[in-house]
Protein backbone atom coordinates (compact mmCIF):
# COMPACT_ATOMS: atom_id res chain seq x y z
CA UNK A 1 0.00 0.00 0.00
CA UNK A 2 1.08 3.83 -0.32
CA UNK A 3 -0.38 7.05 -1.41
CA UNK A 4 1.56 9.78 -3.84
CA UNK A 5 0.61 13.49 -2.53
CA UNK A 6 1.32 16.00 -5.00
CA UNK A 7 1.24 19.45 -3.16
CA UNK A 8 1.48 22.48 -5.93
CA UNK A 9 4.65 24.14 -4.90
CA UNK A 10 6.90 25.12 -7.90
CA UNK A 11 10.65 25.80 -7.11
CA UNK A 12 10.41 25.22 -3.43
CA UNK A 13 7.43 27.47 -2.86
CA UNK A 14 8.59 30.48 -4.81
CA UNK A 15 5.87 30.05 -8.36
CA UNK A 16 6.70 29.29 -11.36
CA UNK A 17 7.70 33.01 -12.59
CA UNK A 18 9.82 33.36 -9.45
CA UNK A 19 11.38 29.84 -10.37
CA UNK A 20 12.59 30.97 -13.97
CA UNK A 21 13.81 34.03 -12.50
CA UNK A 22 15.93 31.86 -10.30
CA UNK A 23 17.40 29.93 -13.40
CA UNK A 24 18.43 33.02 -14.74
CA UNK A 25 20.24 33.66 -11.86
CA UNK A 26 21.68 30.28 -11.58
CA UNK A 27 22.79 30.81 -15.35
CA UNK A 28 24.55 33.92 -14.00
CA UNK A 29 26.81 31.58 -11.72
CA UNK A 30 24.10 32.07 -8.32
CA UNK A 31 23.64 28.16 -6.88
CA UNK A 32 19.46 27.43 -6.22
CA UNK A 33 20.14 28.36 -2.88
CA UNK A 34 21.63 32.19 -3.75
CA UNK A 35 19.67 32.56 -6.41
CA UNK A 36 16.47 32.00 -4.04
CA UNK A 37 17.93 34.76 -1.57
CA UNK A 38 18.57 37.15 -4.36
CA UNK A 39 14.91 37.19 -4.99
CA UNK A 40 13.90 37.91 -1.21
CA UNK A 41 12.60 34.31 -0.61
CA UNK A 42 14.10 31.73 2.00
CA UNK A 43 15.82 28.83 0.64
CA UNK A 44 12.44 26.73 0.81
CA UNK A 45 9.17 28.24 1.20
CA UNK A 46 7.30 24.98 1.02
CA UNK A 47 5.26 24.01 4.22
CA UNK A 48 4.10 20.80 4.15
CA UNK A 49 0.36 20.65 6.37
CA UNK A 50 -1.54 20.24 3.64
CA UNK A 51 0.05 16.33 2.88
CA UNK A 52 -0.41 15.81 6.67
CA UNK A 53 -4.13 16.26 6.59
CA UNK A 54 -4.66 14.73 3.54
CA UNK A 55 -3.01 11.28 5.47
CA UNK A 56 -5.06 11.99 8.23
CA UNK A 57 -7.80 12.12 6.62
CA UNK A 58 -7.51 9.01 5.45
CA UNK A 59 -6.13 7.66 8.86
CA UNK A 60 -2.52 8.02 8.12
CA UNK A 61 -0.75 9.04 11.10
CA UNK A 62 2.61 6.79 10.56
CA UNK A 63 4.78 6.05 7.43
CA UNK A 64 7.60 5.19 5.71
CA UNK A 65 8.32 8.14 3.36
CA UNK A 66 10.76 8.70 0.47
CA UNK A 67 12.63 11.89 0.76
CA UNK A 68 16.05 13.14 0.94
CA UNK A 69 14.75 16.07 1.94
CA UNK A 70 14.72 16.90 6.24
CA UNK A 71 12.61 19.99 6.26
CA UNK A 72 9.90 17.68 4.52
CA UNK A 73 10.12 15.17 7.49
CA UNK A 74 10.08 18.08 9.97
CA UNK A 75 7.62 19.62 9.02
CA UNK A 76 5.34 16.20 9.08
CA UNK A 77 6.00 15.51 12.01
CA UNK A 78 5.15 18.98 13.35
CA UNK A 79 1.37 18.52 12.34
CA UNK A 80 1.58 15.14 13.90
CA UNK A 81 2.83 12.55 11.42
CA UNK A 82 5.18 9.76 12.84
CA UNK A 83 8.34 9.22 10.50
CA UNK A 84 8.72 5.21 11.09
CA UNK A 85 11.25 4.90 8.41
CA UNK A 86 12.97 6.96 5.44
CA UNK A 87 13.94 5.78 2.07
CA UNK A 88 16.83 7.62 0.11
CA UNK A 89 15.15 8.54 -3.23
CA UNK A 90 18.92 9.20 -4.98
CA UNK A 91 20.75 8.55 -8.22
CA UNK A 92 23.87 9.07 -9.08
CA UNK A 93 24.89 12.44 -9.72
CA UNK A 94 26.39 13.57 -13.37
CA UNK A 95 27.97 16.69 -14.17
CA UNK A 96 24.67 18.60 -15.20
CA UNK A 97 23.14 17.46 -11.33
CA UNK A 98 26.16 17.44 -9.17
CA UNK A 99 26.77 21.27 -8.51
CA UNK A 100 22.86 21.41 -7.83
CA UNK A 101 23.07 18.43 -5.76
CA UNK A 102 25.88 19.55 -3.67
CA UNK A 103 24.30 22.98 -2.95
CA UNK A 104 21.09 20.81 -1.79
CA UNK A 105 23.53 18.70 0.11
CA UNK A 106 25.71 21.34 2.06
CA UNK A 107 23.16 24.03 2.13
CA UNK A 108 19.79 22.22 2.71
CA UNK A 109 21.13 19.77 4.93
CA UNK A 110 19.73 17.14 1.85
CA UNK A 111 20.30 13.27 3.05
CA UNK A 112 21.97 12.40 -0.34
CA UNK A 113 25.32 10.00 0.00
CA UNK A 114 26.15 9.62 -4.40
CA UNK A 115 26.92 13.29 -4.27
C-alpha cells in the first residue's frame, strides 16, 4: 500500500515566474540556494500541512516516506505525522546534477550520500 501526494509548490514554494527568474540567476553563476535569496525568498518556502491532513484524513498518522529532503520530514512531524522509516530517493549524480546536488547537500542539509 502507499499514497503519492502531489502538493502544488513550484521551485520550493517560490511560483513558477519566481522559479525561472531563479534559473536566470543560476545561469549567471548564483547556486538554487543564492539565487532564491537574491529574490527575497528563503531557501524553501514549502510548508508541508496540507500532505499531513490529507493522510489523516484518510487515517494516516505513521509512514515510511521517500525523501532526501529533512525539512519535509520536519515539518510532518510537526502537524503530527510519525516518520517510522525513510527511504533515500537518490541517483547518481552527473555533471549537469552534481553542482545542484551539492548545494542541496551542504546548504539544505539534503540526506543524499552519491553526491
Amino acid at each position: 500500500e502507499g499514497m503519492i501526494i502531489y502538493l502544488r509548490q513550484e521551485g520550493r514554494g517560490i511560483g513558477l515566474v519566481n522559479k525561472i527568474r531563479a534559473y536566470k540567476l543560476q545561469e549567471d553563476g548564483y547556486d538554487t540556494v543564492e539565487a532564491n535569496h537574491k529574490l527575497g525568498f528563503a531557501s524553501d518556502l514549502r510548508d508541508f500541512k496540507a500532505a499531513a491532513d490529507i493522510m489523516k484524513y484518510f487515517g494516516i498518522n505513521n509512514i515510511r516516506i521517500l525523501t532526501n529532503n529533512p525539512l519535509k520530514m520536519k515539518d510532518l512531524e510537526k502537524y503530527g505525522i510519525r516518520i517510522f522509516k525513510r527511504e533515500n530517493i537518490e541517483i547518481p549524480a552527473h555533471c549537469g546534477t552534481l553542482s545542484y546536488l551539492k548545494t542541496k547537500k551542504e546548504k539544505m542539509n539534503h540526506f543524499l550520500e552519491k553526491v
